[in-house]
Each structure stands twice: as C-alpha cells, then as structure tokens.
PDB file of N, CA and C in Angstrom:
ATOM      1  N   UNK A   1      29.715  53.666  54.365  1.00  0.00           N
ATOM      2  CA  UNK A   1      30.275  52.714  55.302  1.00  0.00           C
ATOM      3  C   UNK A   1      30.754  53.458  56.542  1.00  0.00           C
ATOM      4  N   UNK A   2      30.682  53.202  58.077  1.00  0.00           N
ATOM      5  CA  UNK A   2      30.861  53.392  59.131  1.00  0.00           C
ATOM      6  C   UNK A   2      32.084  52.509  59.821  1.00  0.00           C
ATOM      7  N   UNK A   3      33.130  52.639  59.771  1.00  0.00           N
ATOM      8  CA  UNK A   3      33.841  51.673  60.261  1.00  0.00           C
ATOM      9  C   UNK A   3      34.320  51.598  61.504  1.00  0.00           C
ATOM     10  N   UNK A   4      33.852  52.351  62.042  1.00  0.00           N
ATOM     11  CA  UNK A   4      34.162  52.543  63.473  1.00  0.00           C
ATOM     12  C   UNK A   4      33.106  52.068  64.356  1.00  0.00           C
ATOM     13  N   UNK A   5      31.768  51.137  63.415  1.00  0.00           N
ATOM     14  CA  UNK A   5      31.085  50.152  64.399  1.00  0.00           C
ATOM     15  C   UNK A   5      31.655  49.169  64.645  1.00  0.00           C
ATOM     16  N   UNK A   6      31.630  48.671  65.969  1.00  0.00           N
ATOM     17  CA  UNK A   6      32.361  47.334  66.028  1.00  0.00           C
ATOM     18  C   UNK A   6      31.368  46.851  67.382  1.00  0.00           C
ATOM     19  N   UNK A   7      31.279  45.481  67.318  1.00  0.00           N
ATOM     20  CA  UNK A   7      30.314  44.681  68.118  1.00  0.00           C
ATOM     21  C   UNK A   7      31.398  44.860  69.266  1.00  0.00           C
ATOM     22  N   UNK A   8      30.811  45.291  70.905  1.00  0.00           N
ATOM     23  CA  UNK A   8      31.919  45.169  71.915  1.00  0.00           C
ATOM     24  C   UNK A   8      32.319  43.689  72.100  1.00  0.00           C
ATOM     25  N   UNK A   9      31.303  42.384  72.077  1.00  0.00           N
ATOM     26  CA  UNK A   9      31.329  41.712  72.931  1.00  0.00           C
ATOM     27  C   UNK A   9      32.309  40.454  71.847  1.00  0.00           C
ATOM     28  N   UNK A  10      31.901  40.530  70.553  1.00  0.00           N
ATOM     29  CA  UNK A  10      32.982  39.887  69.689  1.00  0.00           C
ATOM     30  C   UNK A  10      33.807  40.152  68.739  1.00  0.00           C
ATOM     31  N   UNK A  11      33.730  41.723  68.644  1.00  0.00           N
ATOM     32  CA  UNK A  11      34.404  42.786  67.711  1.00  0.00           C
ATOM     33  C   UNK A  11      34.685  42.429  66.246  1.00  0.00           C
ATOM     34  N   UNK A  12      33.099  42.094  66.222  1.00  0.00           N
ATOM     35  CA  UNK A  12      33.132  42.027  64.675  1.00  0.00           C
ATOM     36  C   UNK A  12      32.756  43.451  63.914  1.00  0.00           C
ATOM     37  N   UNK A  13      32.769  43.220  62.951  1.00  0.00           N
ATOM     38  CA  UNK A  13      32.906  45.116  62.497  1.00  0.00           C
ATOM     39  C   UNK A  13      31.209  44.765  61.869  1.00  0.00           C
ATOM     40  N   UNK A  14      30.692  46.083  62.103  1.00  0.00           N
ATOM     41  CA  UNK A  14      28.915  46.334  61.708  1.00  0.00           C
ATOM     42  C   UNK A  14      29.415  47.377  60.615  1.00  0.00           C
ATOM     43  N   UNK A  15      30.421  48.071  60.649  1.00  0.00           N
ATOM     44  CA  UNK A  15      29.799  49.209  59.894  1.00  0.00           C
ATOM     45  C   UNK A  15      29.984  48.731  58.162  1.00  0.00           C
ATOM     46  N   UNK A  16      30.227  47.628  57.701  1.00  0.00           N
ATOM     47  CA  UNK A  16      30.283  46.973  56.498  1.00  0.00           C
ATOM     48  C   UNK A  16      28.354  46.762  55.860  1.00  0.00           C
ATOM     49  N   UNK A  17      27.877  46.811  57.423  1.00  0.00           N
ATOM     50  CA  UNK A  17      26.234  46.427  57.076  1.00  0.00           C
ATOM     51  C   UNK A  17      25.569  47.349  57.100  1.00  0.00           C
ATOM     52  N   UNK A  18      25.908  48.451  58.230  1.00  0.00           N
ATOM     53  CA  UNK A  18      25.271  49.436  58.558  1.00  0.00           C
ATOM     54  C   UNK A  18      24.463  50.147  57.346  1.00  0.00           C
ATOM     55  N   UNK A  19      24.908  50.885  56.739  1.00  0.00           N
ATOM     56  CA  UNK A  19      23.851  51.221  55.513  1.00  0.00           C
ATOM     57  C   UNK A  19      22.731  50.150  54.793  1.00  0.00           C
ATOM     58  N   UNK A  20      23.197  49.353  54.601  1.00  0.00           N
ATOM     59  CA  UNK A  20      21.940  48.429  54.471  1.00  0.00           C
ATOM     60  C   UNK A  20      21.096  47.889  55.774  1.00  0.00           C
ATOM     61  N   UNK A  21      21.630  47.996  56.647  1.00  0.00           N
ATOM     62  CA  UNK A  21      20.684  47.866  58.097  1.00  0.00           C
ATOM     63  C   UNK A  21      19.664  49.017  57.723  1.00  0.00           C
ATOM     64  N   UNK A  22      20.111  50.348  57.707  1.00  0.00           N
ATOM     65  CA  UNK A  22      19.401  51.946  57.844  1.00  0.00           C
ATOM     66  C   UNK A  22      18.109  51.704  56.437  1.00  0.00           C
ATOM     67  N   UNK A  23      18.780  51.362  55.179  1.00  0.00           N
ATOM     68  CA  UNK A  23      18.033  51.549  54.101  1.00  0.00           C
ATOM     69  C   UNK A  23      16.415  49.886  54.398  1.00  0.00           C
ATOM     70  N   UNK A  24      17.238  49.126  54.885  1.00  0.00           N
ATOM     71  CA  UNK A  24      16.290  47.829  54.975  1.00  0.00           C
ATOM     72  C   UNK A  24      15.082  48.571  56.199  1.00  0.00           C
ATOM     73  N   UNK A  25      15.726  49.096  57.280  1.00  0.00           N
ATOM     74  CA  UNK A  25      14.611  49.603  58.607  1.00  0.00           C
ATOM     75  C   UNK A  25      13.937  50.832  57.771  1.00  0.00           C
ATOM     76  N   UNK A  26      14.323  51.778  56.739  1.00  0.00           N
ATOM     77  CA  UNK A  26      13.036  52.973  56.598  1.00  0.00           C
ATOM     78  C   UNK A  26      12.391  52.253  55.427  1.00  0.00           C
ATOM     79  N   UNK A  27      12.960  51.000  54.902  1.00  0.00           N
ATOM     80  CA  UNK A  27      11.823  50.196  53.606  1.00  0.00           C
ATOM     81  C   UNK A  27      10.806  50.211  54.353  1.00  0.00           C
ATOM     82  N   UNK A  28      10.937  49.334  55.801  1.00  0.00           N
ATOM     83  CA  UNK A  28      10.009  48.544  56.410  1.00  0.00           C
ATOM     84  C   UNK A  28       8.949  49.538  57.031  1.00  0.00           C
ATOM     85  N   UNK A  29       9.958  50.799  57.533  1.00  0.00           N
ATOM     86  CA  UNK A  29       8.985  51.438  58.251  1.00  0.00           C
ATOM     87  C   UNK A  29       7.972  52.247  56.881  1.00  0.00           C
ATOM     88  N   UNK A  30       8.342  52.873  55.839  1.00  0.00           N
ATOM     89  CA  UNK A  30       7.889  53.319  54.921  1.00  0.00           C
ATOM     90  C   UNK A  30       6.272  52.560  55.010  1.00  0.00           C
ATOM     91  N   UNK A  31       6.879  51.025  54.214  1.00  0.00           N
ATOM     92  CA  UNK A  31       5.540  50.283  54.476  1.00  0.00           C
ATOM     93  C   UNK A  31       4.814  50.086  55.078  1.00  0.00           C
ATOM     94  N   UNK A  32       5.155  50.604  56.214  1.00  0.00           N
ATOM     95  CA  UNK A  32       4.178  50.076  57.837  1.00  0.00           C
ATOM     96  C   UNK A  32       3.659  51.517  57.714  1.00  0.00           C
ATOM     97  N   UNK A  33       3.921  52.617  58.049  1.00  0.00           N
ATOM     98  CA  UNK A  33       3.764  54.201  58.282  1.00  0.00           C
ATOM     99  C   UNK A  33       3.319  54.574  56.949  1.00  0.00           C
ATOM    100  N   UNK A  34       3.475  54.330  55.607  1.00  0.00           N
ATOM    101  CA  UNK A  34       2.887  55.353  54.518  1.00  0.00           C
ATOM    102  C   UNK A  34       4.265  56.320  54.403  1.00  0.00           C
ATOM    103  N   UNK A  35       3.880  57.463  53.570  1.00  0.00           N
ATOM    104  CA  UNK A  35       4.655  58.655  53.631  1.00  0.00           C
ATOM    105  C   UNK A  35       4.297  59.253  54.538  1.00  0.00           C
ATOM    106  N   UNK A  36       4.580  58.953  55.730  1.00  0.00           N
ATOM    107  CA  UNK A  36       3.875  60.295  56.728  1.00  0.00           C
ATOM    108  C   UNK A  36       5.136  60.979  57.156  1.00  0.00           C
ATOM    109  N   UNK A  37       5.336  62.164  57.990  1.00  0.00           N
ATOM    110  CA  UNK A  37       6.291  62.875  58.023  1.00  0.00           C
ATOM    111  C   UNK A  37       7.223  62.527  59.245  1.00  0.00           C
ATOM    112  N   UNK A  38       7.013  61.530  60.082  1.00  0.00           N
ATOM    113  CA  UNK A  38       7.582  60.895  60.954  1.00  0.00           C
ATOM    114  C   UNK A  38       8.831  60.578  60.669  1.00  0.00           C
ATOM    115  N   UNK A  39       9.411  61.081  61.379  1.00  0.00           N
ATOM    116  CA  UNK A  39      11.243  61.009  61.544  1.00  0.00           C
ATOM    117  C   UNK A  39      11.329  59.231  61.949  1.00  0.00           C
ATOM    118  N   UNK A  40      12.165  58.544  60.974  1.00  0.00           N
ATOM    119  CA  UNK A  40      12.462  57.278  61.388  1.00  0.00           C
ATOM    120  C   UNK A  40      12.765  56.956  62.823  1.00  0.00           C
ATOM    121  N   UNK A  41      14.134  57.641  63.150  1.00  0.00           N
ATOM    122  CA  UNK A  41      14.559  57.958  64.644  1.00  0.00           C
ATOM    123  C   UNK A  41      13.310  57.954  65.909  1.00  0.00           C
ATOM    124  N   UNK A  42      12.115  58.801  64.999  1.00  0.00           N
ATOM    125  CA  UNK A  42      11.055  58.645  66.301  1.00  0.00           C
ATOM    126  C   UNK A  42      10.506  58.211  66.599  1.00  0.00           C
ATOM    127  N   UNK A  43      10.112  57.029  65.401  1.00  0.00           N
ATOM    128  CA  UNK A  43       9.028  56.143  65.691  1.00  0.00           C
ATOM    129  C   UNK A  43       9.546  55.225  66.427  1.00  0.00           C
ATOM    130  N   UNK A  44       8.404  55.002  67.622  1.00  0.00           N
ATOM    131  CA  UNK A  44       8.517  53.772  68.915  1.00  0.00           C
ATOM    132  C   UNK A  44       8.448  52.847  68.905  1.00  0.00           C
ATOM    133  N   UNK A  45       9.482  51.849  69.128  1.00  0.00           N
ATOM    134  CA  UNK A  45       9.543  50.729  68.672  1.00  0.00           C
ATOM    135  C   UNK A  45       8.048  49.674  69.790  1.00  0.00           C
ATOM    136  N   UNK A  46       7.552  48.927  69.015  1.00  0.00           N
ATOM    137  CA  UNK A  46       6.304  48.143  69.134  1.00  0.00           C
ATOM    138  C   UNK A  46       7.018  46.833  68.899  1.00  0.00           C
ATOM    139  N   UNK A  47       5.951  45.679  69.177  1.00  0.00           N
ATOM    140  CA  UNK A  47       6.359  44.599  68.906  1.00  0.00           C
ATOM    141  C   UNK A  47       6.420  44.312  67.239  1.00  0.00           C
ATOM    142  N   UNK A  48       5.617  44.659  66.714  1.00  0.00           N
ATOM    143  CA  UNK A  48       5.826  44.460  65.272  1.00  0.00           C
ATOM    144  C   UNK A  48       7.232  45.235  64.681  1.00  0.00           C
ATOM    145  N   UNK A  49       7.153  45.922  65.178  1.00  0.00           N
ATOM    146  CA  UNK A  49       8.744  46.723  64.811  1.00  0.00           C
ATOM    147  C   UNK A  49       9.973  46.014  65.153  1.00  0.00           C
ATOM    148  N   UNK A  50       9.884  44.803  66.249  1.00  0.00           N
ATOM    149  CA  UNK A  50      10.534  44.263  66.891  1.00  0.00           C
ATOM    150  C   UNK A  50      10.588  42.717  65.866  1.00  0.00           C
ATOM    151  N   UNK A  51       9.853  42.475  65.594  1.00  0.00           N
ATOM    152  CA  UNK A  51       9.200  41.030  64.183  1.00  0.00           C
ATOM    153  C   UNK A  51       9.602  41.330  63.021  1.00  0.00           C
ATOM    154  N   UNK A  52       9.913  42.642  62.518  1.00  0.00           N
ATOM    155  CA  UNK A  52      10.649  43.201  61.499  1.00  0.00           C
ATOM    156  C   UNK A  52      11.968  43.162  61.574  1.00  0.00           C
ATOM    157  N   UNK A  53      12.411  43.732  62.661  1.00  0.00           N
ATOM    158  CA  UNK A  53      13.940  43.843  63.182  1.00  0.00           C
ATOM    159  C   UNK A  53      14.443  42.342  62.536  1.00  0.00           C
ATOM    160  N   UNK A  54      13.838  41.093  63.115  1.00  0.00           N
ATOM    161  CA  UNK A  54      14.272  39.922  63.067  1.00  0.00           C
ATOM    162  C   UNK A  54      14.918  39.278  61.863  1.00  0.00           C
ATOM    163  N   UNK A  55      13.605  40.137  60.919  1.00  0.00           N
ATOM    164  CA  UNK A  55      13.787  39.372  59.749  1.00  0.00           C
ATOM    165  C   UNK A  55      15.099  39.917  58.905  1.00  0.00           C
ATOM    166  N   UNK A  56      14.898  41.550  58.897  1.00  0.00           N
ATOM    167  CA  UNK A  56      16.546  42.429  58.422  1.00  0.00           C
ATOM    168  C   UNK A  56      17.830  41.785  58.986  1.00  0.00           C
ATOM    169  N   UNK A  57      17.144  41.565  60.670  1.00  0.00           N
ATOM    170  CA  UNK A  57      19.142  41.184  61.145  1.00  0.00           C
ATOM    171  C   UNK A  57      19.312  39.566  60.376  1.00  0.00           C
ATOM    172  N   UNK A  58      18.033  38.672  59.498  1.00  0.00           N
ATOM    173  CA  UNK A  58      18.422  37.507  58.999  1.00  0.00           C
ATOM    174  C   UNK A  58      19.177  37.385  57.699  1.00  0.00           C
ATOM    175  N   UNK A  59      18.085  38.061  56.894  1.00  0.00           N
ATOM    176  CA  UNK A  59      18.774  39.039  55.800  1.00  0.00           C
ATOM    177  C   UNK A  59      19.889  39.388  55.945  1.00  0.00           C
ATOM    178  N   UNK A  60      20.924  39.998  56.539  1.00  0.00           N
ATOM    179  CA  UNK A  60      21.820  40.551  56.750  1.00  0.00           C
ATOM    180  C   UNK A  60      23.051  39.569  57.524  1.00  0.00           C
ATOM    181  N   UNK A  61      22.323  38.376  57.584  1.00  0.00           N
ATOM    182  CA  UNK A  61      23.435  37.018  58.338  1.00  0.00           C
ATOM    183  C   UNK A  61      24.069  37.663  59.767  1.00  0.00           C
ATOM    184  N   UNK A  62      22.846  38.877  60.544  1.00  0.00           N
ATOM    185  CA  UNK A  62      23.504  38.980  61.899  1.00  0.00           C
ATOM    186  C   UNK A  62      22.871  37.900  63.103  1.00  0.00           C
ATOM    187  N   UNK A  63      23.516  36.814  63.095  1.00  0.00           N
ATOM    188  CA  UNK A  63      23.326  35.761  64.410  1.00  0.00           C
ATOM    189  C   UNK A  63      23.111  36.041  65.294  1.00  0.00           C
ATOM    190  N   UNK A  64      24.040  36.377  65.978  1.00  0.00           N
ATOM    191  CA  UNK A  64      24.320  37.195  67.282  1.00  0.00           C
ATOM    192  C   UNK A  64      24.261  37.870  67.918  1.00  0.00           C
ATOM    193  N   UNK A  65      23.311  37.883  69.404  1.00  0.00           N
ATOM    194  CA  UNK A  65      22.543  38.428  70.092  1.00  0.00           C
ATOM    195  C   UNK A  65      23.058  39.583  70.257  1.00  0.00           C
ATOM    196  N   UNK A  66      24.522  39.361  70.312  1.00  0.00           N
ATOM    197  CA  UNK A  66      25.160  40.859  70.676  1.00  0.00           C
ATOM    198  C   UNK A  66      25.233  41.692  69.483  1.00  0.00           C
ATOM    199  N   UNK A  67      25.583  41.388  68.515  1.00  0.00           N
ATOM    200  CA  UNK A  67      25.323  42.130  67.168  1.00  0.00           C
ATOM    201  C   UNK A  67      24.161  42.766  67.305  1.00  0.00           C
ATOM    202  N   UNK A  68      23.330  41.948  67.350  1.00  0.00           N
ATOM    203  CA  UNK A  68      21.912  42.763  67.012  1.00  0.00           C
ATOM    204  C   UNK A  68      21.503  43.710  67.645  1.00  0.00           C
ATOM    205  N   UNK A  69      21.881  43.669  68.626  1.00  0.00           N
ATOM    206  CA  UNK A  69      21.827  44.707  70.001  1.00  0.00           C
ATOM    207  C   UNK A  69      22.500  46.319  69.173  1.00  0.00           C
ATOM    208  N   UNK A  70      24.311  45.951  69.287  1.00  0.00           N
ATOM    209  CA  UNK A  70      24.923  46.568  68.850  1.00  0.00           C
ATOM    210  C   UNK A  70      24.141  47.753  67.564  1.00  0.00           C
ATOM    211  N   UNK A  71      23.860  47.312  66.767  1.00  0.00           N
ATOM    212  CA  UNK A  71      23.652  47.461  65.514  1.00  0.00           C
ATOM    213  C   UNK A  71      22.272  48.338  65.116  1.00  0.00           C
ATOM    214  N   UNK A  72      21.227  47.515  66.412  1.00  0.00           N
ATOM    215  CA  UNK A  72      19.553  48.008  66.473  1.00  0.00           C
ATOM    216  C   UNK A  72      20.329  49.448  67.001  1.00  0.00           C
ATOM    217  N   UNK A  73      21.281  49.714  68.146  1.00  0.00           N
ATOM    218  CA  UNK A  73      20.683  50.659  68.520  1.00  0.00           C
ATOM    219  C   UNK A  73      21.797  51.941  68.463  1.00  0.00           C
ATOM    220  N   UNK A  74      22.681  51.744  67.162  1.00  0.00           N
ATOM    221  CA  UNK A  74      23.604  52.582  67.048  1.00  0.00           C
ATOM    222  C   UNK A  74      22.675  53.658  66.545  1.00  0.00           C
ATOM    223  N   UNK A  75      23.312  55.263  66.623  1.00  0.00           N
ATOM    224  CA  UNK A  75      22.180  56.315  66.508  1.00  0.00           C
ATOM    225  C   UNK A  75      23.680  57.078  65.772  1.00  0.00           C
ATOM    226  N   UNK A  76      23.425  57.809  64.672  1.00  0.00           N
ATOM    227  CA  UNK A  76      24.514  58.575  63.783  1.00  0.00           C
ATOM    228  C   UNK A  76      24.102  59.978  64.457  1.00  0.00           C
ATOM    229  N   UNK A  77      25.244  60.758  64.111  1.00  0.00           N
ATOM    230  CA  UNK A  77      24.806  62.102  64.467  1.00  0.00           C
ATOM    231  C   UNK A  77      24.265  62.770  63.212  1.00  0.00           C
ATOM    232  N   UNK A  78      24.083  62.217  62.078  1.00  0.00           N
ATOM    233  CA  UNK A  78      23.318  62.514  61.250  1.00  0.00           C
ATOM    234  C   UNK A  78      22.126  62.655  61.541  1.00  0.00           C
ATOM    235  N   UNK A  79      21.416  61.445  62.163  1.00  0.00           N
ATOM    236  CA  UNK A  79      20.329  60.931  62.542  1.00  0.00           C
ATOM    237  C   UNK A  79      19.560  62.180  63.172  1.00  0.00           C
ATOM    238  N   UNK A  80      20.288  62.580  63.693  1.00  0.00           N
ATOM    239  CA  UNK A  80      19.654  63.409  65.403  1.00  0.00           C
ATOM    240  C   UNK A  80      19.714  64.956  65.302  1.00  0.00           C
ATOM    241  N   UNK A  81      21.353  65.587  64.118  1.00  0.00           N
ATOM    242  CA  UNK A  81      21.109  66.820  63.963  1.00  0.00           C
ATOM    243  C   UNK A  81      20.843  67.066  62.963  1.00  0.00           C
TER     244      UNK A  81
END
C-alpha cells in the first residue's frame, strides 16, 4: 500500500488501489507482450493499451476522470531504479 497517493483534484486516496492497479496493468500487458523482456514502465502506451486501461480503472470502481489520470500515471521509484 502507498498512502501518500492522493487524487489532487478530489483527494481521494489511490494508494489503497495502487497495487492492484500495478498487478491488473503487467496481467494485461503479460498477455498482450508474451514473456518478453520488456520493462512494463517501457512499453508505449497505444490505443489498445489505452482500451485496457478502461476496463482495470472499471474493475477497480475508479469513475473519475481525475483519478484515472492520477493513478495511470503515478511512476514509483521502484519502477525506474
């Protein structure tokens, strides 16, 4: 859990979802990509990547435009180092 996500625009807290956001986006990408050695982080988001997004933030009861925003594009420093 991350609790120090918080949506700016209605400060609802993300980091309650966040791990299941992360684990639901490398299911999807897994399936789309195979095992290939591609860093989640790098792959470019496409429109189908974007048709996926939709369905996780539904799954996940995120409504709100600003959430989703928030949430798509938080980056951990895990992630990166």
């Amino acid at each position: 859990m991350y609790p120090l996500i918080v949506c700016f625009n209605c400060g609802r807290s993300l980091g309650d979802i966040y791990d299941a956001f992360r684990y639901l986006r490398a299911q999807r990408n897994r399936e789309a990509y195979g095992n290939s050695d591609i860093h989640p982080v790098l792959i470019s988001i496409t429109e189908n990547n974007q048709a996926g997004l939709e369905d996780i933030f539904n799954q996940l009861g995120l409504r709100m435009m600003c959430c989703r925003a928030n949430i798509a594009t938080q980056i951990t420093i895990d992630d990166v180092y």
